[in-house]
PDB file of N, CA and C in Angstrom:
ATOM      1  N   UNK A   1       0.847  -1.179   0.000  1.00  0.00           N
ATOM      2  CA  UNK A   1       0.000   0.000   0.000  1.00  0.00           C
ATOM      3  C   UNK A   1       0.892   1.242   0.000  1.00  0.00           C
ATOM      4  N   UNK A   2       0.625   1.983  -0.885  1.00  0.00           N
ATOM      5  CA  UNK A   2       1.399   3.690  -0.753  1.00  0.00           C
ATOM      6  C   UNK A   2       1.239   4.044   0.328  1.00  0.00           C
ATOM      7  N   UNK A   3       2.017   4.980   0.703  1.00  0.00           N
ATOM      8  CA  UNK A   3       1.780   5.966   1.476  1.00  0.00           C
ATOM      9  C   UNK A   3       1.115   6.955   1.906  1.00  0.00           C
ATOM     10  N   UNK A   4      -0.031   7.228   2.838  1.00  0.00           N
ATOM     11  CA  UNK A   4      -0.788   8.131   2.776  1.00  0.00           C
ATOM     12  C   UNK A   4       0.267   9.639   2.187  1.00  0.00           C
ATOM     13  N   UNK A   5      -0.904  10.225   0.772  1.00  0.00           N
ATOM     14  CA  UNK A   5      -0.287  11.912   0.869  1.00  0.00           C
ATOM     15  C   UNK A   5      -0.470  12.711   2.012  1.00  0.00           C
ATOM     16  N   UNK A   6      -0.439  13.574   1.819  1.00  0.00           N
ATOM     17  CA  UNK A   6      -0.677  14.946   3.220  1.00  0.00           C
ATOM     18  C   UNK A   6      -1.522  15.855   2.675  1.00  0.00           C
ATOM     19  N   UNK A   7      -2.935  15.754   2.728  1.00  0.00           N
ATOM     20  CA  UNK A   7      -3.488  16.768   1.786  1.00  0.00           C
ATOM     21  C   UNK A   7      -4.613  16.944   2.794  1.00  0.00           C
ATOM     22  N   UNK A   8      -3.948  17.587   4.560  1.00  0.00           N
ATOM     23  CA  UNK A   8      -4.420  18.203   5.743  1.00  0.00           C
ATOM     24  C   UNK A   8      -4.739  18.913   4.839  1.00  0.00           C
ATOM     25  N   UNK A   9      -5.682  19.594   6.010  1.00  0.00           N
ATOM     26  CA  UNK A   9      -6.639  21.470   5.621  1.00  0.00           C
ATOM     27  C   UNK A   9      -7.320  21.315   4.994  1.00  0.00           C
ATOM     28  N   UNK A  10      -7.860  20.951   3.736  1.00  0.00           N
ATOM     29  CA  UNK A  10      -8.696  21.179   2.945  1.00  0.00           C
ATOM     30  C   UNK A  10     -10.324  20.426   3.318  1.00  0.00           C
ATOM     31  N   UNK A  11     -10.876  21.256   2.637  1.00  0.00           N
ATOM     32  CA  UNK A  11     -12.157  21.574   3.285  1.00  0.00           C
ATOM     33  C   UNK A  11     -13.247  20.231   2.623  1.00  0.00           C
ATOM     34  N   UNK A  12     -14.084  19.461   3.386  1.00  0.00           N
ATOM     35  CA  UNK A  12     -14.794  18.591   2.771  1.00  0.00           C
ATOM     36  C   UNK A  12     -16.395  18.700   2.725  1.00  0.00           C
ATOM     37  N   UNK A  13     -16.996  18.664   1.679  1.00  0.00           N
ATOM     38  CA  UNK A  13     -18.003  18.936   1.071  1.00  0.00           C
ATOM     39  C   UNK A  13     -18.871  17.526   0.626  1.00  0.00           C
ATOM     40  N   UNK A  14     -20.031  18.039   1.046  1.00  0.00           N
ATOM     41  CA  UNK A  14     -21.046  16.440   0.034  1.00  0.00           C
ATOM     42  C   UNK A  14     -22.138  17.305   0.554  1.00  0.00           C
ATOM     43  N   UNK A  15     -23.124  16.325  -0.567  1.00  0.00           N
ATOM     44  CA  UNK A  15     -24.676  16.597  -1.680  1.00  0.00           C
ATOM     45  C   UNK A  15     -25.446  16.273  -0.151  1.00  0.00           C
ATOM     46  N   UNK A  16     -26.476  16.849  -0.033  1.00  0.00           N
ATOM     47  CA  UNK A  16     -27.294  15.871   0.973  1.00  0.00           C
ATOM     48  C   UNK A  16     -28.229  15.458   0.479  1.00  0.00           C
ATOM     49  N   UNK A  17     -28.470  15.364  -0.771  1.00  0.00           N
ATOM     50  CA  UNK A  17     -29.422  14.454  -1.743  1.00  0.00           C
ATOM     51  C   UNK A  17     -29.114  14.208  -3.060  1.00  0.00           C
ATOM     52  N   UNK A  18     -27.745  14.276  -3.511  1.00  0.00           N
ATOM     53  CA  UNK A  18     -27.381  14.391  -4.568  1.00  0.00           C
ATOM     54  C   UNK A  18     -26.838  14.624  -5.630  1.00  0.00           C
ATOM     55  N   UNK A  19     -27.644  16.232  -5.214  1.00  0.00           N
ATOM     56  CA  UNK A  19     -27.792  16.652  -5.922  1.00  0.00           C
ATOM     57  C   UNK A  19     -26.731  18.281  -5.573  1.00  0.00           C
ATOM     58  N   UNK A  20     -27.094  19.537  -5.939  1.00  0.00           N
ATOM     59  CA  UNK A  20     -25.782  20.627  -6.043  1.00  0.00           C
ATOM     60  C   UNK A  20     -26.197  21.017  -4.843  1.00  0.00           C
ATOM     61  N   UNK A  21     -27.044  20.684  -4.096  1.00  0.00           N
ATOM     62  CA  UNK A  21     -27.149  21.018  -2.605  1.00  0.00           C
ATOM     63  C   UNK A  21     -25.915  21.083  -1.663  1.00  0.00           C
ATOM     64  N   UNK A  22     -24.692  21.311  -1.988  1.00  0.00           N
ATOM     65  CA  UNK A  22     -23.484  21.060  -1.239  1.00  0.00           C
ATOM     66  C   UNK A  22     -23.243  21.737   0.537  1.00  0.00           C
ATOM     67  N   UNK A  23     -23.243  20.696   1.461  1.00  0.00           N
ATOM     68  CA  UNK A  23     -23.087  21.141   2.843  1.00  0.00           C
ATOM     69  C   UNK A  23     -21.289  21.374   3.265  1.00  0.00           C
ATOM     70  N   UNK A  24     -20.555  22.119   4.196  1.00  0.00           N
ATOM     71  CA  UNK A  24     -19.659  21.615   4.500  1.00  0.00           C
ATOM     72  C   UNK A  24     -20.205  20.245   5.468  1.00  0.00           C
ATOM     73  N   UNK A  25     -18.669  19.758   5.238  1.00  0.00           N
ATOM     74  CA  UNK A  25     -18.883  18.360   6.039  1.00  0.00           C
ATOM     75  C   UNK A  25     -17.531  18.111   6.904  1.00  0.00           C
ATOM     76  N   UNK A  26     -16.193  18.598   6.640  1.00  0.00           N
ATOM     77  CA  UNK A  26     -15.242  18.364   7.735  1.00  0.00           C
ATOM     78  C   UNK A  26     -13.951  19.143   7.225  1.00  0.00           C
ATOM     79  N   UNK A  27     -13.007  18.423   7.671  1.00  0.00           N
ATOM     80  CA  UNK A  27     -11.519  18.932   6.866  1.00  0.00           C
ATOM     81  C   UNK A  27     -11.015  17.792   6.696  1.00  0.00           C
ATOM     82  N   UNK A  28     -10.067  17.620   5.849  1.00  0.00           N
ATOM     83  CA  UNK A  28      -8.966  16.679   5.108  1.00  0.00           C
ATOM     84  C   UNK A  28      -8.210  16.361   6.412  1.00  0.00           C
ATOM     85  N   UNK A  29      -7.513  14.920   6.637  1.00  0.00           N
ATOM     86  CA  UNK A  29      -6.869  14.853   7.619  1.00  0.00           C
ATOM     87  C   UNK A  29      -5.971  13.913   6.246  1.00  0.00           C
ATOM     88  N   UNK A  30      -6.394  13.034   5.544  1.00  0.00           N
ATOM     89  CA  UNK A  30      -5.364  12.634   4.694  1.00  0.00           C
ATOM     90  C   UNK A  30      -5.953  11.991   3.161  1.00  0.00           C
ATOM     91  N   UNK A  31      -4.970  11.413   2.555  1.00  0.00           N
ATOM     92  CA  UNK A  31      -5.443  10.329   1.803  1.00  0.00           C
ATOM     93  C   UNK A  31      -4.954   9.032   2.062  1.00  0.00           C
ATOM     94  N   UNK A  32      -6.078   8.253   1.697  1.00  0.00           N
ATOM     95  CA  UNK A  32      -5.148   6.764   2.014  1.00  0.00           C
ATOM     96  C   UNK A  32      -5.973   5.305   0.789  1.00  0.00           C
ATOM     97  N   UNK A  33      -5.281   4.440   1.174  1.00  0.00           N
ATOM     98  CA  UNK A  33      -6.011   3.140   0.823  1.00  0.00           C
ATOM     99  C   UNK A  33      -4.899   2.836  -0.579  1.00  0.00           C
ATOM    100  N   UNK A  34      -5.730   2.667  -1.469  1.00  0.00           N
ATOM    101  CA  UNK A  34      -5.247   2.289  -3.026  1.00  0.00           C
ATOM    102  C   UNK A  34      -5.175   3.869  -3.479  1.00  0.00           C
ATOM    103  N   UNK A  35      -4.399   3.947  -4.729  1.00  0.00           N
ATOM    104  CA  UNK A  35      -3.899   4.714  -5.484  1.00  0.00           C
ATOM    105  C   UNK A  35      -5.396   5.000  -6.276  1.00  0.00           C
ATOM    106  N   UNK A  36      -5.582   5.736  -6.997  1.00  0.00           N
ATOM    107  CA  UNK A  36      -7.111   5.873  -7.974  1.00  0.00           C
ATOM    108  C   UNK A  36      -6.735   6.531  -9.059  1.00  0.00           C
ATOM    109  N   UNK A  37      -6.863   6.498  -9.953  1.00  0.00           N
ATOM    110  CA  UNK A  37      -7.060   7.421 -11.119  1.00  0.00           C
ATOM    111  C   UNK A  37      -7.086   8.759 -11.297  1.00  0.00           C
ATOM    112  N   UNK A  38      -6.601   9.583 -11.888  1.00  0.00           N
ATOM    113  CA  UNK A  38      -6.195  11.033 -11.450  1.00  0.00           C
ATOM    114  C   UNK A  38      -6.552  11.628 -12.717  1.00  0.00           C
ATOM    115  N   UNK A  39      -7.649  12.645 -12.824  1.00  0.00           N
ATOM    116  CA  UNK A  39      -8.013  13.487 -14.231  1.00  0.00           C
ATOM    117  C   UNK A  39      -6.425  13.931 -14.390  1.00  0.00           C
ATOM    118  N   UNK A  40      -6.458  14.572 -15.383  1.00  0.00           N
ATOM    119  CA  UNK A  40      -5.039  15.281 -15.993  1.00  0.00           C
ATOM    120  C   UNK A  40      -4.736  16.145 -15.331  1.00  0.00           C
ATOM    121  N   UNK A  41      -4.075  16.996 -14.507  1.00  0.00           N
ATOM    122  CA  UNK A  41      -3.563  17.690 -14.259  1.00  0.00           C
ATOM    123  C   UNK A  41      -2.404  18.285 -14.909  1.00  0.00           C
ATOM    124  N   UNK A  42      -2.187  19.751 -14.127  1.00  0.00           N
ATOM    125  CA  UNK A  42      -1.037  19.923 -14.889  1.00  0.00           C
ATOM    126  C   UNK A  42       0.297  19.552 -14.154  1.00  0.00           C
ATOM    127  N   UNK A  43       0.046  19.730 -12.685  1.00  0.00           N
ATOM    128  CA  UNK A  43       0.892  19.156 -11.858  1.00  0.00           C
ATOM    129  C   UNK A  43       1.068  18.039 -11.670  1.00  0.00           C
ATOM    130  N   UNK A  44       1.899  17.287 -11.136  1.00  0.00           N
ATOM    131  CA  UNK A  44       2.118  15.341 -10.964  1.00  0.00           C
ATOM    132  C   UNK A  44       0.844  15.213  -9.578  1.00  0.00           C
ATOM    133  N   UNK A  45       0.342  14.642  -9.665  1.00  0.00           N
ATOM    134  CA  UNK A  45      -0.567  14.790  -8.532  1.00  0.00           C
ATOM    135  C   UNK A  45      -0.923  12.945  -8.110  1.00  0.00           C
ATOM    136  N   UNK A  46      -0.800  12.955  -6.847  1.00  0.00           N
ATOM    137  CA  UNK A  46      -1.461  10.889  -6.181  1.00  0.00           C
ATOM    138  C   UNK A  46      -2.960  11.805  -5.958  1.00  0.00           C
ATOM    139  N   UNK A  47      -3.316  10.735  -6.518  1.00  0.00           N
ATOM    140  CA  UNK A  47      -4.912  10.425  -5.584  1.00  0.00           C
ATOM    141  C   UNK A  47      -5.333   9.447  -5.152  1.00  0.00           C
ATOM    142  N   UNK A  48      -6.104   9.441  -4.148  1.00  0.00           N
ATOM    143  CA  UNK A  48      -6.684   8.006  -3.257  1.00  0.00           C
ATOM    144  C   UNK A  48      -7.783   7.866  -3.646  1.00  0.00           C
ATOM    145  N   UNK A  49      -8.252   6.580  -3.481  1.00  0.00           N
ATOM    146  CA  UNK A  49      -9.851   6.198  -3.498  1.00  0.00           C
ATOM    147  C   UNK A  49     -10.363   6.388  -1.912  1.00  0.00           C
ATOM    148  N   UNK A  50      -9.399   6.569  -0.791  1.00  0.00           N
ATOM    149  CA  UNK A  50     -10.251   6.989  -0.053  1.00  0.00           C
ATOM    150  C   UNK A  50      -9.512   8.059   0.892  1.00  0.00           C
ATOM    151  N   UNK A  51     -10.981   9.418   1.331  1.00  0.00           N
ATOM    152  CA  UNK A  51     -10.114  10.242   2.208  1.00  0.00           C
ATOM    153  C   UNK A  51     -11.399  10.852   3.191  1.00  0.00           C
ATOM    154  N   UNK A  52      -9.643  10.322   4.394  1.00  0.00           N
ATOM    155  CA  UNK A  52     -10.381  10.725   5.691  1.00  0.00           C
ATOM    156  C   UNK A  52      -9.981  12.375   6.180  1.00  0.00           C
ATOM    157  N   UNK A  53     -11.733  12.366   7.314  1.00  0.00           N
ATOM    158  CA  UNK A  53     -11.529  13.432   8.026  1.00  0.00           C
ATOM    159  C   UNK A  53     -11.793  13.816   8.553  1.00  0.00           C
ATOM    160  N   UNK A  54     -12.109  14.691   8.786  1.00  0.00           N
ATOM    161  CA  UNK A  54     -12.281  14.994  10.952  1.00  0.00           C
ATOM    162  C   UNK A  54     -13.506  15.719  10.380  1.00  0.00           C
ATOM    163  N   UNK A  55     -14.726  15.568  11.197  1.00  0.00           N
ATOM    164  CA  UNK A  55     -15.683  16.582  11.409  1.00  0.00           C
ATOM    165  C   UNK A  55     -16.213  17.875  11.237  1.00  0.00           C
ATOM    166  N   UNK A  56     -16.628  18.866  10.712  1.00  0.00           N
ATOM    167  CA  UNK A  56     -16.808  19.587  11.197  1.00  0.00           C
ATOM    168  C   UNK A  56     -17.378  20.620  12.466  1.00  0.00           C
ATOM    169  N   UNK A  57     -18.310  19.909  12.178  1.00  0.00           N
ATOM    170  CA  UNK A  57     -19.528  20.374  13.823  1.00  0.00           C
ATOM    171  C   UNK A  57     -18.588  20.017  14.961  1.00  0.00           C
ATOM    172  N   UNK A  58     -18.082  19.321  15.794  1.00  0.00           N
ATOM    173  CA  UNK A  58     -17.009  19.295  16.827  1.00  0.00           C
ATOM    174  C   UNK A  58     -16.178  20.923  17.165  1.00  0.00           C
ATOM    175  N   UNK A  59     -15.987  21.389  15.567  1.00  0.00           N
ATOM    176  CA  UNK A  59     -14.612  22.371  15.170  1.00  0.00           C
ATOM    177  C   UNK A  59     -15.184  23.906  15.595  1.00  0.00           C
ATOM    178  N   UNK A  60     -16.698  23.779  14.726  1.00  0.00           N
ATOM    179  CA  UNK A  60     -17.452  24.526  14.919  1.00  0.00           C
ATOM    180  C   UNK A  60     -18.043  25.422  16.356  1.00  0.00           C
ATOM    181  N   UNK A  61     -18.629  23.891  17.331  1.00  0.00           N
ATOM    182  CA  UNK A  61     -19.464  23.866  18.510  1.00  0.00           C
ATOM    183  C   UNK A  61     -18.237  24.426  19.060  1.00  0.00           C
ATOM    184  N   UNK A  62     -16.767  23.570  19.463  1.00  0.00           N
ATOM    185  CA  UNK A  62     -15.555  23.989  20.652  1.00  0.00           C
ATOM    186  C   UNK A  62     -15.518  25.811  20.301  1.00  0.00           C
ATOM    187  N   UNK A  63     -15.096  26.604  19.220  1.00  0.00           N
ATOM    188  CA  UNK A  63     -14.613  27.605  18.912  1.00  0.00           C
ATOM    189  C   UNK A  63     -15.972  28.883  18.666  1.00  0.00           C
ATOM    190  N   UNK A  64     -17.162  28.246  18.276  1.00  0.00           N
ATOM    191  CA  UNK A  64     -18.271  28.739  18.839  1.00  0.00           C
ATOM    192  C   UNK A  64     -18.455  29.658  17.208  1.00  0.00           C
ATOM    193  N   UNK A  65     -18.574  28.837  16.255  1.00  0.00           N
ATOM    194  CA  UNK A  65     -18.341  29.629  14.774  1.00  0.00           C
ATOM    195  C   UNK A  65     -19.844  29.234  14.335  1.00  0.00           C
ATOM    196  N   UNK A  66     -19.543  29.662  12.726  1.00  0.00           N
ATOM    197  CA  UNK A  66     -20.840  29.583  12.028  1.00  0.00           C
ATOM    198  C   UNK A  66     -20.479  29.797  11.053  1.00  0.00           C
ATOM    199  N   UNK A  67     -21.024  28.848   9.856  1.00  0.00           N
ATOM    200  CA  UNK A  67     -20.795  28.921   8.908  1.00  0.00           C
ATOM    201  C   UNK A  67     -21.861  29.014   7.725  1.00  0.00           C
ATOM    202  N   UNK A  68     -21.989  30.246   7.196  1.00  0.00           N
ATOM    203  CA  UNK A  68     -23.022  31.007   6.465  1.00  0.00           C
ATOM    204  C   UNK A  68     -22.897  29.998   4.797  1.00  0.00           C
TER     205      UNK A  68
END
């Protein structure tokens, strides 16, 4: 198995039906698993088939934010 990349920070997003309804949903803590297929880039870029990550709401509730 590769090596997880490091692609912390970045912000994670999904449909809650689908569809372009996009919620935040956590932050990037990594990539991991198998290697996946990578559109073209222009840079050399790994991608995973799977990526984990931490929560948002936890990040939110402790620091007392909101996100519009």
């Amino acid at each position: 198995m590769p090596e997880p990349a490091n692609e912390s920070g970045g912000p994670v997003f999904a449909s809650v039906n689908g569809g372009e309804d996009m919620k935040t949903r956590g932050i990037v803590l990594t990539g991991d698993s198998q290697m996946a297929v990578c559109s073209p880039v222009a840079a050399r870029t790994t991608c995973y088939d799977t990526l984990l990550h931490t929560p948002i709401s936890p990040i939110v509730d402790r620091f007392g934010l909101s996100i519009a």
